[in-house]
PDB file of N, CA and C in Angstrom:
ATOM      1  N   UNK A   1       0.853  -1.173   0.000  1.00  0.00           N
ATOM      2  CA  UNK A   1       0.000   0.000   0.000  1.00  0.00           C
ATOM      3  C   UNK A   1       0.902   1.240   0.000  1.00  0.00           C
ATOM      4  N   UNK A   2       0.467   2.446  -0.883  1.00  0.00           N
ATOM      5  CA  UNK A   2       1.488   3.476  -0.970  1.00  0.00           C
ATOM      6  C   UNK A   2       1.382   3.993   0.648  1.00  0.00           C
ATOM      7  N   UNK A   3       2.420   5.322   0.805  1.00  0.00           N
ATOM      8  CA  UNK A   3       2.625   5.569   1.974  1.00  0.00           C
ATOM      9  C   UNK A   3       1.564   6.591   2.156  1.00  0.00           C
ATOM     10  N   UNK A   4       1.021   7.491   0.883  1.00  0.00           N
ATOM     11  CA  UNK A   4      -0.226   8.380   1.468  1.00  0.00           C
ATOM     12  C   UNK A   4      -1.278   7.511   1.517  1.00  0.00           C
ATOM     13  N   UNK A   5      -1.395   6.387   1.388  1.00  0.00           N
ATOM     14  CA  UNK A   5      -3.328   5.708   1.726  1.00  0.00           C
ATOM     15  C   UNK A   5      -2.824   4.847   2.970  1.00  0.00           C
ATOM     16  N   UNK A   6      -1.493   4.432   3.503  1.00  0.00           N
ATOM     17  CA  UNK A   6      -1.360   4.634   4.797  1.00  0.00           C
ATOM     18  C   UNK A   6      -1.959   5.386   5.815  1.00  0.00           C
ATOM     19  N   UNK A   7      -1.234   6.885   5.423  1.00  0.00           N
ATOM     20  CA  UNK A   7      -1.470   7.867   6.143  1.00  0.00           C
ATOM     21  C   UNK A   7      -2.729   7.845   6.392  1.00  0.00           C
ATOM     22  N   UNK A   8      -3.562   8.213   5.218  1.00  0.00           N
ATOM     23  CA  UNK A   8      -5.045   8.370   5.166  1.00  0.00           C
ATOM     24  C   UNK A   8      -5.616   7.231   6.233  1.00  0.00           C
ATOM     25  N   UNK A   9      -5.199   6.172   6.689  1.00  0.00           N
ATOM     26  CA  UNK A   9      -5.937   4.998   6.846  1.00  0.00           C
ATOM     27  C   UNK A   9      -6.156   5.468   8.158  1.00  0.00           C
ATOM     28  N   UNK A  10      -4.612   5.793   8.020  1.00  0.00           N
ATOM     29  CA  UNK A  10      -4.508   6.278   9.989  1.00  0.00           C
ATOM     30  C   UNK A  10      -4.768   7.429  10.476  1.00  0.00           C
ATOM     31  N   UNK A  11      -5.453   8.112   9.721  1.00  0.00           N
ATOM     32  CA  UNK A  11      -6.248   9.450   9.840  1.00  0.00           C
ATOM     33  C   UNK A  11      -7.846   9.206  10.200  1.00  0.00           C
ATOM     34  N   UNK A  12      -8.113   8.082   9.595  1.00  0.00           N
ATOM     35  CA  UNK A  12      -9.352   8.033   9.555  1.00  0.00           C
ATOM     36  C   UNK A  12      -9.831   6.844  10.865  1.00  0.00           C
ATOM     37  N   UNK A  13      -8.913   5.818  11.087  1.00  0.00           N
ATOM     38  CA  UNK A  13      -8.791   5.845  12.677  1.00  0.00           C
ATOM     39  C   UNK A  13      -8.676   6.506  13.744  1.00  0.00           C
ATOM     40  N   UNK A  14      -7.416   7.458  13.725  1.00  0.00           N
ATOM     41  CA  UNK A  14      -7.808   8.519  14.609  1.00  0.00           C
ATOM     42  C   UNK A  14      -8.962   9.122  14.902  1.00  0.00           C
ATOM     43  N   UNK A  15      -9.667   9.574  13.628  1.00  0.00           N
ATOM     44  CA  UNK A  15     -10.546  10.137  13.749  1.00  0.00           C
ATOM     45  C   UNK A  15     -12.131   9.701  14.613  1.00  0.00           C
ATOM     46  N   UNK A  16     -11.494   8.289  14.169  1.00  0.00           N
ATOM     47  CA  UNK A  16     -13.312   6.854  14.520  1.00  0.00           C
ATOM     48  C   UNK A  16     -12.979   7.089  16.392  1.00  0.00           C
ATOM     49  N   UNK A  17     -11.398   7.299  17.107  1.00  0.00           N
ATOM     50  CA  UNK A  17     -11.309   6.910  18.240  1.00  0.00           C
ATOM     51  C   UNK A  17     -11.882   8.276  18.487  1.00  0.00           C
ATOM     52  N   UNK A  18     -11.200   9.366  18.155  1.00  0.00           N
ATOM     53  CA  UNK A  18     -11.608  10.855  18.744  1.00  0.00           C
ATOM     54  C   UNK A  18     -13.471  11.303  18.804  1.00  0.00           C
ATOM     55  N   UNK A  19     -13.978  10.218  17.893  1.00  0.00           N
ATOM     56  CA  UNK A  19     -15.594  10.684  17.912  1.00  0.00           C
ATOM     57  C   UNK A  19     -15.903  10.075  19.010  1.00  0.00           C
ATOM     58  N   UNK A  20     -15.605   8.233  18.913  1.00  0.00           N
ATOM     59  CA  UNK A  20     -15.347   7.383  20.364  1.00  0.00           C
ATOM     60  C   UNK A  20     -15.484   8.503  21.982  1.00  0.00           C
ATOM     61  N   UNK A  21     -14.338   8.877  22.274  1.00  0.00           N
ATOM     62  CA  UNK A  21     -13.879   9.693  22.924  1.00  0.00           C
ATOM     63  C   UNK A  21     -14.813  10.782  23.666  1.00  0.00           C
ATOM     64  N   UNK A  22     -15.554  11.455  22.280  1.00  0.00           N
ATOM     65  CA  UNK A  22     -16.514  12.289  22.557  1.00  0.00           C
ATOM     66  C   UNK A  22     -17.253  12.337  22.755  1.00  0.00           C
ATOM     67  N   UNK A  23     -17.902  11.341  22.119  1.00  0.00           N
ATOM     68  CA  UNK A  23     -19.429  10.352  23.018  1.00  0.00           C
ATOM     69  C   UNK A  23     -19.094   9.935  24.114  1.00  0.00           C
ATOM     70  N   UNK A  24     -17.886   9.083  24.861  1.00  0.00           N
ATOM     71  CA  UNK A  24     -18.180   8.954  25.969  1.00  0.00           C
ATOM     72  C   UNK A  24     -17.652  10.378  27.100  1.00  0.00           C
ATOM     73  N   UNK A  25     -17.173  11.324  26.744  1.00  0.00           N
ATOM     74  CA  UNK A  25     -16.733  12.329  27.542  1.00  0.00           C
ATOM     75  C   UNK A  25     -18.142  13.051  27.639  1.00  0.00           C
ATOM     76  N   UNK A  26     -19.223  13.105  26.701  1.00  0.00           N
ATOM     77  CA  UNK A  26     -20.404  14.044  26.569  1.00  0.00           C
ATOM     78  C   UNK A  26     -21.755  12.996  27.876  1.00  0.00           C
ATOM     79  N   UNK A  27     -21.349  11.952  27.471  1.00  0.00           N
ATOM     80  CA  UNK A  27     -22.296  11.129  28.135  1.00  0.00           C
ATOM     81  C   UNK A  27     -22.008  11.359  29.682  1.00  0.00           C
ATOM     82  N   UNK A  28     -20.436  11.311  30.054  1.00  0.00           N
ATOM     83  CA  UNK A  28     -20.081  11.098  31.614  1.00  0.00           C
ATOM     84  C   UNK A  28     -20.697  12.618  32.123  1.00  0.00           C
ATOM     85  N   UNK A  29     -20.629  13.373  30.971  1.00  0.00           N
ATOM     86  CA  UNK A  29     -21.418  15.519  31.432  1.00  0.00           C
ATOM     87  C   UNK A  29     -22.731  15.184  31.722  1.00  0.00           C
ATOM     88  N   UNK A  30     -23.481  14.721  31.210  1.00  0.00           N
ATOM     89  CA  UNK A  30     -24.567  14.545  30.927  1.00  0.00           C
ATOM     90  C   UNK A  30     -25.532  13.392  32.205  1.00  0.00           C
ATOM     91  N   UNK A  31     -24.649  12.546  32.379  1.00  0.00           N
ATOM     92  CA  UNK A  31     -24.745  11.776  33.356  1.00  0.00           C
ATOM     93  C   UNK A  31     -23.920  12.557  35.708  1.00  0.00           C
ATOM     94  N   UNK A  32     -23.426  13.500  35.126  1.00  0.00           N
ATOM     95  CA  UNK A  32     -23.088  13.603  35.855  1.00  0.00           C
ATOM     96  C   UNK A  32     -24.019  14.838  36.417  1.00  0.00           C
ATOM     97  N   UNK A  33     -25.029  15.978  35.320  1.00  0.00           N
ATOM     98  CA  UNK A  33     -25.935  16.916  35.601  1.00  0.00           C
ATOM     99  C   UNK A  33     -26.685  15.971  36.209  1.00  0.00           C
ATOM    100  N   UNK A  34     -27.475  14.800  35.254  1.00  0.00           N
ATOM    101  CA  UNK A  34     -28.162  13.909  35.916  1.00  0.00           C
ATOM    102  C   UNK A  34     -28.817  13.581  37.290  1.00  0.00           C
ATOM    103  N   UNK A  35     -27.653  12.949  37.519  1.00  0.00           N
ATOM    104  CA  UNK A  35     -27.323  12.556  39.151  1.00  0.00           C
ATOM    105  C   UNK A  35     -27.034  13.657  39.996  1.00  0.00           C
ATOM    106  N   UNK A  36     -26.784  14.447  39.919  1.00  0.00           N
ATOM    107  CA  UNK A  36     -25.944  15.330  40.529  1.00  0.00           C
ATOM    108  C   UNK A  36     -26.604  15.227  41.953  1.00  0.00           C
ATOM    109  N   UNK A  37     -27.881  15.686  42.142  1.00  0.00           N
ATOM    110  CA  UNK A  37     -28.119  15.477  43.844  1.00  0.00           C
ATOM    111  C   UNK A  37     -28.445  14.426  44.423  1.00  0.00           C
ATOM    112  N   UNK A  38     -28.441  12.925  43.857  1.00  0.00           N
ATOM    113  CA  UNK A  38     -28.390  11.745  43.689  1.00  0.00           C
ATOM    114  C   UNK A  38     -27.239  10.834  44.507  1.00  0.00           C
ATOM    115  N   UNK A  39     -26.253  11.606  43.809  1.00  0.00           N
ATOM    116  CA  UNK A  39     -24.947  10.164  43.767  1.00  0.00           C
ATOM    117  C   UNK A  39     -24.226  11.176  44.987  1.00  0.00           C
ATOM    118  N   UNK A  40     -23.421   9.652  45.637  1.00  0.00           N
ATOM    119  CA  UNK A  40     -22.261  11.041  46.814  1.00  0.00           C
ATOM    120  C   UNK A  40     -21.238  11.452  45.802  1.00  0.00           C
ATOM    121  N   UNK A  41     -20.524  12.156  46.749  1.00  0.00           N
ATOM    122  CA  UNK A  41     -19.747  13.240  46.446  1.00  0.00           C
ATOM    123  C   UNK A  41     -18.861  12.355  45.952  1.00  0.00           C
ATOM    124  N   UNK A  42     -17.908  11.294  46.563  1.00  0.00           N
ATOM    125  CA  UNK A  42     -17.069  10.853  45.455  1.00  0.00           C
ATOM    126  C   UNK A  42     -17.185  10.033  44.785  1.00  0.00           C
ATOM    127  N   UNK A  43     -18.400   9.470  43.950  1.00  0.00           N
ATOM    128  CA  UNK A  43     -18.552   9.151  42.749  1.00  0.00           C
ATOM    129  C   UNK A  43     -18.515  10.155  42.116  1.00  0.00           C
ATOM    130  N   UNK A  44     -18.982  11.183  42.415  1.00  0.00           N
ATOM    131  CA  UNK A  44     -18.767  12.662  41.592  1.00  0.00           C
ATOM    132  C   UNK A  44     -17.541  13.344  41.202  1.00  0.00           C
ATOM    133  N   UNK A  45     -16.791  13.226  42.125  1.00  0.00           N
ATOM    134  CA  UNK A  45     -15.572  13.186  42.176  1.00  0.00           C
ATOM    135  C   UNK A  45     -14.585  12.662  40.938  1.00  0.00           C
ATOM    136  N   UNK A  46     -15.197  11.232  41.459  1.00  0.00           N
ATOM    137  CA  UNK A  46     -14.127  10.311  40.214  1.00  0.00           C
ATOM    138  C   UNK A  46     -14.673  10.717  39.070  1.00  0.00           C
ATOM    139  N   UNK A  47     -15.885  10.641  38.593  1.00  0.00           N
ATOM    140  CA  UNK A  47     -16.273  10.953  37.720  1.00  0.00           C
ATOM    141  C   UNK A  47     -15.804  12.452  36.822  1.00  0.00           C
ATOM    142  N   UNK A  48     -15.611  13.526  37.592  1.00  0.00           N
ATOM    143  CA  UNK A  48     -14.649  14.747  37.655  1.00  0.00           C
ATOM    144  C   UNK A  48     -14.054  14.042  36.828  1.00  0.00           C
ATOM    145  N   UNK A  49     -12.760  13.817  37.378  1.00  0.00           N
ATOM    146  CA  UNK A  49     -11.647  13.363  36.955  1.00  0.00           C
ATOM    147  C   UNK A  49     -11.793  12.658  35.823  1.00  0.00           C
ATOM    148  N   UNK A  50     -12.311  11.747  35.640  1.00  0.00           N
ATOM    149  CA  UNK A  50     -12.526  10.816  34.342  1.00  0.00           C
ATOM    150  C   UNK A  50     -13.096  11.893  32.962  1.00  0.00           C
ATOM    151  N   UNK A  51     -13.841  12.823  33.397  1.00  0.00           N
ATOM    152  CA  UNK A  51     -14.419  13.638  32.641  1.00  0.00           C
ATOM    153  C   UNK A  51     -13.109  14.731  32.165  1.00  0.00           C
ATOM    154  N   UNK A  52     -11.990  14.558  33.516  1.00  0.00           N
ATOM    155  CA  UNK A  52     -10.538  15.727  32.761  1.00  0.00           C
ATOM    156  C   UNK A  52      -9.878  15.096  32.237  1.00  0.00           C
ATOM    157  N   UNK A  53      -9.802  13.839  32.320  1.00  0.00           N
ATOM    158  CA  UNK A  53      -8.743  12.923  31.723  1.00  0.00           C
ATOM    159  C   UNK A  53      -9.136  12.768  30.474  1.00  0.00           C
ATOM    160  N   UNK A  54     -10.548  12.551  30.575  1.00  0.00           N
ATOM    161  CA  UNK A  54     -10.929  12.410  28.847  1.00  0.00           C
ATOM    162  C   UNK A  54     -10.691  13.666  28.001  1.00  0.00           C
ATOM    163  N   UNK A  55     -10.517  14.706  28.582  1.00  0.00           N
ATOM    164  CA  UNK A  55     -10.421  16.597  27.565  1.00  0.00           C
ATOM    165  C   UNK A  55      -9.127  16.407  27.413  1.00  0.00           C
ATOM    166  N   UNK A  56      -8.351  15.526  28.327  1.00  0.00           N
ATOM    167  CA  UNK A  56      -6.929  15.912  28.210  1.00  0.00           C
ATOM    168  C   UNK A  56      -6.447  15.293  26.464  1.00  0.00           C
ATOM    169  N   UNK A  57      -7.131  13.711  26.875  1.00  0.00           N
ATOM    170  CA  UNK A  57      -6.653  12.599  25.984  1.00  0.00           C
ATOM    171  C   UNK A  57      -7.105  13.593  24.851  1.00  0.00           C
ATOM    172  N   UNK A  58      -8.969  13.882  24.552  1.00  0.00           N
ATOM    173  CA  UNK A  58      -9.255  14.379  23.238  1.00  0.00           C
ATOM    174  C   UNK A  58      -8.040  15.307  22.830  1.00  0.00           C
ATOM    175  N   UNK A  59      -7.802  16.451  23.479  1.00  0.00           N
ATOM    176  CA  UNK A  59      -6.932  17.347  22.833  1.00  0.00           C
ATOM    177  C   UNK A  59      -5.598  16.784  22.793  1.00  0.00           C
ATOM    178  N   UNK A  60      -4.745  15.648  23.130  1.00  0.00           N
ATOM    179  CA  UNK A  60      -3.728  15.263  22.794  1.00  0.00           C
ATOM    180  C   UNK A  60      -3.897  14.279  21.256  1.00  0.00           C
ATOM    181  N   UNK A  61      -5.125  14.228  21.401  1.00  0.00           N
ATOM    182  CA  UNK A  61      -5.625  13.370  20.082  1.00  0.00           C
ATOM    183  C   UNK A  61      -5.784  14.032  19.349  1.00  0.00           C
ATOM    184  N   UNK A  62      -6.368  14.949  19.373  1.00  0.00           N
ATOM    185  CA  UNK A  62      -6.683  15.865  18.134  1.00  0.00           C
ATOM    186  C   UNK A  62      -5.412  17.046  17.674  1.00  0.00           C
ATOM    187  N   UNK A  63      -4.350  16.916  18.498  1.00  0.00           N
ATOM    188  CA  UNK A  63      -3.083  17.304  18.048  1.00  0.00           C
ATOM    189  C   UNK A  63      -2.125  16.818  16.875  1.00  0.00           C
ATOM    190  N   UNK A  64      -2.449  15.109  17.413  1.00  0.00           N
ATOM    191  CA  UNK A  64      -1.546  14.626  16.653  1.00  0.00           C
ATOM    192  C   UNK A  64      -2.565  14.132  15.312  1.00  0.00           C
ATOM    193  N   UNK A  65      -3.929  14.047  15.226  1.00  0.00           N
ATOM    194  CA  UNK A  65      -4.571  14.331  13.534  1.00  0.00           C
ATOM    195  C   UNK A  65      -4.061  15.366  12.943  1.00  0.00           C
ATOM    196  N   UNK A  66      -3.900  16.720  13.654  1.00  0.00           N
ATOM    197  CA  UNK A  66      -3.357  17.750  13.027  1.00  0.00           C
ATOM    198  C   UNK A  66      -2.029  17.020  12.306  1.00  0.00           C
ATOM    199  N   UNK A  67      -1.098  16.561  13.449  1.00  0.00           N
ATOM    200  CA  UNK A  67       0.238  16.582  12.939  1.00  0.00           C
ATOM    201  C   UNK A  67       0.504  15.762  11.684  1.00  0.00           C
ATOM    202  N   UNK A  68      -0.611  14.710  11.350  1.00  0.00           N
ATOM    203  CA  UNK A  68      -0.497  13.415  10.371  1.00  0.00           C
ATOM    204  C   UNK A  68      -1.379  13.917   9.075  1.00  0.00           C
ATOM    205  N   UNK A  69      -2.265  14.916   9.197  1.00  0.00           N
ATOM    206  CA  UNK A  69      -2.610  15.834   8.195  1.00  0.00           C
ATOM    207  C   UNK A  69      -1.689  16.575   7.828  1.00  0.00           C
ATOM    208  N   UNK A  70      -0.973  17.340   8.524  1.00  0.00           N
ATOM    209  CA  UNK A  70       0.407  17.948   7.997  1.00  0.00           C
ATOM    210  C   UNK A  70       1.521  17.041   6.982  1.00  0.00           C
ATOM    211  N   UNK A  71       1.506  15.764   7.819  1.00  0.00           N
ATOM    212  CA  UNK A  71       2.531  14.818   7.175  1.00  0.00           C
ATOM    213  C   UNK A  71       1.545  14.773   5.691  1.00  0.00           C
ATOM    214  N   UNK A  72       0.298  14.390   5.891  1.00  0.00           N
ATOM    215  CA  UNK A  72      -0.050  14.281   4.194  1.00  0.00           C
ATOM    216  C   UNK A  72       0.135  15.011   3.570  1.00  0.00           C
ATOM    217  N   UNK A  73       0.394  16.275   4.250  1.00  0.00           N
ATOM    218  CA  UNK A  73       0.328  17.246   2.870  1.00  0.00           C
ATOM    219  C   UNK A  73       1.842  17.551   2.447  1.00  0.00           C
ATOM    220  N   UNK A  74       2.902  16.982   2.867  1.00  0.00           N
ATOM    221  CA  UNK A  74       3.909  16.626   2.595  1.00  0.00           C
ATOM    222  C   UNK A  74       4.393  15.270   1.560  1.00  0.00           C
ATOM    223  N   UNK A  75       3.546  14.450   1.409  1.00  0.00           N
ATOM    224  CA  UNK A  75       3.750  13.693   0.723  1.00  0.00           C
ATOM    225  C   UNK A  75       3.324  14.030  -1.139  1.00  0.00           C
TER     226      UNK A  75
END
């Protein structure tokens, strides 16, 4: 397989995980208004956290699509 329908392949994975990603980061928001006077405090908590860890991952993900879109347009 040439090296740009590589690239492409793995662009378009990235992309399937980063939507992944966003559905479950929107769901844990959504679930967490939810519950909110419901659940104790540290399920809420963790949930926090799981909800920063996931903004962190998206935007480290969506850095490096940038960077492999760049590489295509180098080829």
């Amino acid at each position: 397989m040439p090296k740009i329908d590589e690239v492409k392949e793995f662009i378009g994975f990235l992309k399937a995980i980063f939507i992944l990603m966003l559905v479950i980061d929107t769901s844990l928001i959504a679930w967490m208004f939810k519950n909110f006077e419901n659940e104790s405090l540290t399920r809420l908590y963790i949930v926090s956290f799981m909800v920063f860890i996931l903004c962190l991952a998206i935007g480290i993900l969506f850095s490096k699509i940038l960077e492999e879109i760049k590489k295509l347009k180098d080829l």
